[in-house]
N, C-alpha and C. Protein backbone atom coordinates (compact mmCIF):
# COMPACT_ATOMS: atom_id res chain seq x y z
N UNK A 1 -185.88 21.99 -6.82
CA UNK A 1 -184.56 22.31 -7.31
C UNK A 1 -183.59 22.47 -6.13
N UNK A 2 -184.23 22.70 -5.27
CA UNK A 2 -183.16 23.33 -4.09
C UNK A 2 -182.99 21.95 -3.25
N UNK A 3 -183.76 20.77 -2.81
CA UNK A 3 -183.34 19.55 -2.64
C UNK A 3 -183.00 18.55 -3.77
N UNK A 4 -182.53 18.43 -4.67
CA UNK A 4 -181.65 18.34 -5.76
C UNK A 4 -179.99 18.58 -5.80
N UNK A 5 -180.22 20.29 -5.77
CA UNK A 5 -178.85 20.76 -4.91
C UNK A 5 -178.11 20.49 -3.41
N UNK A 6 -179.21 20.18 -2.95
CA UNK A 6 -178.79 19.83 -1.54
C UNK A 6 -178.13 18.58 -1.71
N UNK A 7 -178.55 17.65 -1.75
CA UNK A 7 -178.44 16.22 -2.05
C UNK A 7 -177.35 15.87 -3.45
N UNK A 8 -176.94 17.11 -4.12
CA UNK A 8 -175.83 16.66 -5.17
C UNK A 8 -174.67 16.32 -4.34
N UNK A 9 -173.80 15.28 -4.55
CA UNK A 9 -171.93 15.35 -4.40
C UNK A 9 -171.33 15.37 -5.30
N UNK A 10 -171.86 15.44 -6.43
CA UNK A 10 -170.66 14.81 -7.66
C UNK A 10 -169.53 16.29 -7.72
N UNK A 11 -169.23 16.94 -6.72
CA UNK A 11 -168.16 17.77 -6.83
C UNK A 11 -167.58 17.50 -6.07
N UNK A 12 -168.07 16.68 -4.73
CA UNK A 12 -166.87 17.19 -3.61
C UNK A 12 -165.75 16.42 -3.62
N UNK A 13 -165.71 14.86 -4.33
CA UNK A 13 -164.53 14.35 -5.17
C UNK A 13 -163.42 15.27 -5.60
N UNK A 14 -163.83 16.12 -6.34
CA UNK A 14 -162.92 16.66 -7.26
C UNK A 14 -162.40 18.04 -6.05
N UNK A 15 -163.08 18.74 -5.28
CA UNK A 15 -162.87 19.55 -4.72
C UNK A 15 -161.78 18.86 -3.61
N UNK A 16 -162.21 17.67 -2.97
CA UNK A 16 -161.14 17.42 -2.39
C UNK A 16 -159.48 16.87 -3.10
N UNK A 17 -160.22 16.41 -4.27
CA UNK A 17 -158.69 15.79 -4.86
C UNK A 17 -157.78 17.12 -5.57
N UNK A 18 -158.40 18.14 -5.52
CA UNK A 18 -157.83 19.43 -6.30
C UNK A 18 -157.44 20.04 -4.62
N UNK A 19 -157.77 20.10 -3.75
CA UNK A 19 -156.62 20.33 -2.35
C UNK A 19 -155.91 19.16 -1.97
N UNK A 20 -155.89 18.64 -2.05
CA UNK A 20 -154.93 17.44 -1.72
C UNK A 20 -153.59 17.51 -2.92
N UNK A 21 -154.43 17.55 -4.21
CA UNK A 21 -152.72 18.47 -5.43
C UNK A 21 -152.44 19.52 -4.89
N UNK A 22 -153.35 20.74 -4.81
CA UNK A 22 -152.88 22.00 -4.27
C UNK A 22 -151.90 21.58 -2.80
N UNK A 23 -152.08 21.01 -1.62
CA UNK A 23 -151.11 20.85 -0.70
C UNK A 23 -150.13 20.26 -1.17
N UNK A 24 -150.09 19.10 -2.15
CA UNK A 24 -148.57 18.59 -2.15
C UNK A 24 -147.82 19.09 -3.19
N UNK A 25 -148.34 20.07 -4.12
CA UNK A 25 -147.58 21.22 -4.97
C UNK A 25 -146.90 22.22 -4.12
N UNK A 26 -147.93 22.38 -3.18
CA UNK A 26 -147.20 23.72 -2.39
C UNK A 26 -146.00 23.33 -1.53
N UNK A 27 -146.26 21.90 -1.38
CA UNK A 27 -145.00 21.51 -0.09
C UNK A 27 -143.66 21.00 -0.93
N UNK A 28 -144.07 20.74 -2.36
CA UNK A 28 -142.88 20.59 -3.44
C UNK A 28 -142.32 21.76 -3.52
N UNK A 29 -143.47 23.00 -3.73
CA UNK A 29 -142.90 24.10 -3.92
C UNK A 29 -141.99 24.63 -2.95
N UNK A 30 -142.24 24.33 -1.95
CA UNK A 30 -141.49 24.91 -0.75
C UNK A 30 -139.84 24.43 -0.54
N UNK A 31 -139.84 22.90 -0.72
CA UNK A 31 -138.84 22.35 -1.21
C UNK A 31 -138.18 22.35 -2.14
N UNK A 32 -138.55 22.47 -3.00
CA UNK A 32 -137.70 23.04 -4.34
C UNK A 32 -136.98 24.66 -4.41
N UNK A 33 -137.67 24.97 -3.56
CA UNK A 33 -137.14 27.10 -3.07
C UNK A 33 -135.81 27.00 -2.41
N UNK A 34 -136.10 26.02 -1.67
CA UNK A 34 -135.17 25.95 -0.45
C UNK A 34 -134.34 25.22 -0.84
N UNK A 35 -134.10 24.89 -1.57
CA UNK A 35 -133.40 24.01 -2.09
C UNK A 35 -132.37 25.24 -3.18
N UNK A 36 -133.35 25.71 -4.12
CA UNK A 36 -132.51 26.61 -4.94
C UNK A 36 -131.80 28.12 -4.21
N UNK A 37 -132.54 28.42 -3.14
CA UNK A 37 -131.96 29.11 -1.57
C UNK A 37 -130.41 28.60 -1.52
N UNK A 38 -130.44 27.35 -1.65
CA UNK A 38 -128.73 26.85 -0.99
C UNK A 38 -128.34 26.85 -2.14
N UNK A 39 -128.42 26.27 -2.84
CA UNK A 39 -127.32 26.72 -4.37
C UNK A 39 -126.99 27.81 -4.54
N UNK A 40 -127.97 28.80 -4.38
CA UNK A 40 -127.86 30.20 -5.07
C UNK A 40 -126.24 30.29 -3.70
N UNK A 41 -127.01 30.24 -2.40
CA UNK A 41 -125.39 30.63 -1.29
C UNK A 41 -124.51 29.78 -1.30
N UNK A 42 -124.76 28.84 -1.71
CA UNK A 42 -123.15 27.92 -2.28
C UNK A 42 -122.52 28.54 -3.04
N UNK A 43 -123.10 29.02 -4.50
CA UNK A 43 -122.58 29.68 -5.33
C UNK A 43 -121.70 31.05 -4.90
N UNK A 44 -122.67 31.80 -4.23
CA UNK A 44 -121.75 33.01 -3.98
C UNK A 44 -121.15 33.17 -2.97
N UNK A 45 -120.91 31.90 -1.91
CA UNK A 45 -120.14 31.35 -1.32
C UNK A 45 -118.38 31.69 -1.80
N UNK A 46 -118.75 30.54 -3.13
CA UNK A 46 -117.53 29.97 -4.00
C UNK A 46 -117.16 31.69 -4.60
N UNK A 47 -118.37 32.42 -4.92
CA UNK A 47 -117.63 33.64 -5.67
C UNK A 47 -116.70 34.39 -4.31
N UNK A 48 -117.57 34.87 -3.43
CA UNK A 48 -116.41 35.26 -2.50
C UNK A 48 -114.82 34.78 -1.96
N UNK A 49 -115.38 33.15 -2.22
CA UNK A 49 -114.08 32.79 -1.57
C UNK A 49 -112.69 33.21 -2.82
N UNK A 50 -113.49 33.10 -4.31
CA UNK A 50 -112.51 33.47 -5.40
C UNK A 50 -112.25 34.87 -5.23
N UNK A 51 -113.15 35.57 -4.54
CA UNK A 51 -112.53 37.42 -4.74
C UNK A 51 -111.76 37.55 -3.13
N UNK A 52 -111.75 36.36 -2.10
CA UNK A 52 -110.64 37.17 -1.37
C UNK A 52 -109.67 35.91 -1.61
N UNK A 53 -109.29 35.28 -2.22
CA UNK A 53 -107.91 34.37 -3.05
C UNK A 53 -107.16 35.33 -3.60
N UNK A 54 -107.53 36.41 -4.08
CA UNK A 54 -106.82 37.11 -5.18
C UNK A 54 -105.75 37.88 -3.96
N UNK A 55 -104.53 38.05 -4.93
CA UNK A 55 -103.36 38.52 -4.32
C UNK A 55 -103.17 39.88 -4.80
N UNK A 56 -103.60 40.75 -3.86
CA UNK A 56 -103.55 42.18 -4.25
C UNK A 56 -102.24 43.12 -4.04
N UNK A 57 -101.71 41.96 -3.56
CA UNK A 57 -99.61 43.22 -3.49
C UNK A 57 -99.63 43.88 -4.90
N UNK A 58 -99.00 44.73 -5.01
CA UNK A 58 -98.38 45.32 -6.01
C UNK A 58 -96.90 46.21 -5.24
N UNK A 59 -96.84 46.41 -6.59
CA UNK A 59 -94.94 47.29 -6.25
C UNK A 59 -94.84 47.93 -7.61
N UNK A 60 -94.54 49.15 -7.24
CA UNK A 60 -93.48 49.62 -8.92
C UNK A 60 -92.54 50.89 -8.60
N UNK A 61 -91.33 50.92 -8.62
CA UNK A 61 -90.29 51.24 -9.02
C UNK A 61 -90.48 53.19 -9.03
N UNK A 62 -89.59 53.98 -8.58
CA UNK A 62 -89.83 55.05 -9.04
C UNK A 62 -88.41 55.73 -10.00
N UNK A 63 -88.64 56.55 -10.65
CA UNK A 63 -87.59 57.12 -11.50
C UNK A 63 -87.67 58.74 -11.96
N UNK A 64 -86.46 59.20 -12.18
CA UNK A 64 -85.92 60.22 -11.80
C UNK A 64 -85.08 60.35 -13.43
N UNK A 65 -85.43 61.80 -14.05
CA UNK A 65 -84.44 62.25 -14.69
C UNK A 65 -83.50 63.69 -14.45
N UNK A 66 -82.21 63.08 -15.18
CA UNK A 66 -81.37 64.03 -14.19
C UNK A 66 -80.09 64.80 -15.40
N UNK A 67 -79.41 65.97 -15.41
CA UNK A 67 -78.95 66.29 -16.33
C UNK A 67 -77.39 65.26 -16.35
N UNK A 68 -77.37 65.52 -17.24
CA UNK A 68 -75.72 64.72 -17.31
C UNK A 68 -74.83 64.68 -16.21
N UNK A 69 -74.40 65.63 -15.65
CA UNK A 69 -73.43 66.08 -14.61
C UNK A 69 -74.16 65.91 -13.37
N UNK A 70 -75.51 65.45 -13.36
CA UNK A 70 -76.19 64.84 -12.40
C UNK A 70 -76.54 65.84 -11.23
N UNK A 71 -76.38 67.00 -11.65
CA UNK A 71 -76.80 68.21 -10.80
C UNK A 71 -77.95 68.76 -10.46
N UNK A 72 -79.08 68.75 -11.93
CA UNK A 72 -80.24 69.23 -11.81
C UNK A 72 -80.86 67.89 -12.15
N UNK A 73 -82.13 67.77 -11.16
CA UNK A 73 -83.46 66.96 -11.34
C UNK A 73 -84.13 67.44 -12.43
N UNK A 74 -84.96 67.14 -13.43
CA UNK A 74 -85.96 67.23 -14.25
C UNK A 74 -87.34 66.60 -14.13
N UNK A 75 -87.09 65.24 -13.70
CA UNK A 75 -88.76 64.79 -13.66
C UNK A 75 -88.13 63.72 -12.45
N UNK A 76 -89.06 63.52 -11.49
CA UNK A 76 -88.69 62.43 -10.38
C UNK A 76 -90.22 62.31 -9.71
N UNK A 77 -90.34 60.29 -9.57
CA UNK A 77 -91.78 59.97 -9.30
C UNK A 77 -90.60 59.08 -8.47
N UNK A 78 -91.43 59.08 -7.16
CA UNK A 78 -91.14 57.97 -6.14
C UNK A 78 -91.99 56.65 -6.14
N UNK A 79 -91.30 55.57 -5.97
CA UNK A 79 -92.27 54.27 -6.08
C UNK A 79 -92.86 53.91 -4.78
N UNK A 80 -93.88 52.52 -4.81
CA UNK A 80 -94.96 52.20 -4.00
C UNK A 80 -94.44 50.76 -3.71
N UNK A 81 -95.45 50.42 -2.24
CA UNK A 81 -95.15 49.29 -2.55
C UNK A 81 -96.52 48.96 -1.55
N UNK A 82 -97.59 47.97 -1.79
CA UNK A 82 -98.41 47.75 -0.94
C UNK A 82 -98.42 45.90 -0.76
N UNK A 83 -98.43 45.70 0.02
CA UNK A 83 -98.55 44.03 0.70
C UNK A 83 -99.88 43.66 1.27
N UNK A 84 -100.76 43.15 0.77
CA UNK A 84 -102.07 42.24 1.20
C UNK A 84 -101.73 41.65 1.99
N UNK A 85 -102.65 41.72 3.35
CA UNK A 85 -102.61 40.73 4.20
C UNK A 85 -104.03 40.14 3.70
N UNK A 86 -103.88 39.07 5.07
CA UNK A 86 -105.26 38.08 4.92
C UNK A 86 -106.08 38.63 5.52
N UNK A 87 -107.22 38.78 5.32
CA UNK A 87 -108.48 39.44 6.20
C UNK A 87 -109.42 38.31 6.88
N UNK A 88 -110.16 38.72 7.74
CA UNK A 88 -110.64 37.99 8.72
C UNK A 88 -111.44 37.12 8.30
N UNK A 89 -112.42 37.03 7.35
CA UNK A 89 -113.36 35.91 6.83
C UNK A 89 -112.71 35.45 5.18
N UNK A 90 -111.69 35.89 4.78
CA UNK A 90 -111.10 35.39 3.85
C UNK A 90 -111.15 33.79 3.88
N UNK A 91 -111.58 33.22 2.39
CA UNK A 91 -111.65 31.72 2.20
C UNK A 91 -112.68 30.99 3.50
N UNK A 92 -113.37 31.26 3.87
CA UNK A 92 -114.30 30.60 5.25
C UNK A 92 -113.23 30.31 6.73
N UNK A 93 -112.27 31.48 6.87
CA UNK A 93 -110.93 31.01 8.14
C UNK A 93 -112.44 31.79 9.24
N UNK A 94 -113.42 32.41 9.03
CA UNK A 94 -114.44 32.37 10.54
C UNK A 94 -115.40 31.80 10.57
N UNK A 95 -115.72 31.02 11.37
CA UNK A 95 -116.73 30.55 11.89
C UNK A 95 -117.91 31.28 12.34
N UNK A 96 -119.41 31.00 12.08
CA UNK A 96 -120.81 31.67 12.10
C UNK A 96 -121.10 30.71 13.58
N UNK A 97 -120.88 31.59 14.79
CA UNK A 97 -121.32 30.96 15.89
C UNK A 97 -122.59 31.28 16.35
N UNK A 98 -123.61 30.09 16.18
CA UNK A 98 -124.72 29.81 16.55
C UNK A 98 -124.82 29.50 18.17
N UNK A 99 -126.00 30.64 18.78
CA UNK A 99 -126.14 30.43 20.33
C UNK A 99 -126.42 28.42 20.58
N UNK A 100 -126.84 28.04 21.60
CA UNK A 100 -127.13 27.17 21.85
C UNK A 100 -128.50 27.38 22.17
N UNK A 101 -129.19 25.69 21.84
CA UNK A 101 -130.52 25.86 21.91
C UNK A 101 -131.30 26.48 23.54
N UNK A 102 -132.20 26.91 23.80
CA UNK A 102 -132.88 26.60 25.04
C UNK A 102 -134.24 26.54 25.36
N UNK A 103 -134.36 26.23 26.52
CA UNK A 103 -136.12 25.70 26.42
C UNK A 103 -137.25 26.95 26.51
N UNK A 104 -138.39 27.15 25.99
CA UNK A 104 -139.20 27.68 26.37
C UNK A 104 -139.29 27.87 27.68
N UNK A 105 -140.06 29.99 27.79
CA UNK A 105 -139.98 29.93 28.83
C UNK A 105 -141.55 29.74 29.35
N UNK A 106 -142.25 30.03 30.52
CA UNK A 106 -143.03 29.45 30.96
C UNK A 106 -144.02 30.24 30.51
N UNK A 107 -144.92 29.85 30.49
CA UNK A 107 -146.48 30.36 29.53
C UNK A 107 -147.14 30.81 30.90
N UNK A 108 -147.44 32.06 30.90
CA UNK A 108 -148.47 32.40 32.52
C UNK A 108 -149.40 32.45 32.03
């Protein structure tokens, strides 16, 4: 029985053709990640660039009530006024500066 077993192959076919799927699933898999990796930061790319587009000035007015003869105040709110500037990575205006490559250093 035990040279029988020795001498069987009828598996190692299948053992090799089931790693050879297993490697090129995994290297699809890997590609397909990386792939949905960049969509996903494209996407929220595009969402950021839509949340600093938005124009955040506002202004409103203040008002004051006053008696007839215009002597006594009763109720008085002073108004606002705020102006958005542009901020520094607004819409992609900075650049992600990558060092430059360089060589390995020496292996002692």
């Amino acid at each position: 029985m035990l040279t029988k077993l020795f001498n069987d192959e009828t598996g190692f076919i299948v053992s090799a053709e089931l790693v050879l799927i297993a490697t090129i699933l995994v290297i699809g898999l890997v590609v397909g990640l990386s792939e949905v990796q960049h969509a996903v930061v494209s996407e929220l790319n595009d969402v950021g660039d839509a949340i600093g587009s938005l124009n955040q000035c506002y202004s409103f007015s203040g008002f004051s009530k006053r008696d007839r003869g215009g002597c006594v105040t009763h109720a008085h709110s002073v108004g606002s006024h705020f102006n958005d500037t542009v901020d520094d990575c607004d819409n992609n205006q900075c650049d992600i500066a990558c060092d430059a490559p360089s060589n390995e250093s020496p292996k002692w």
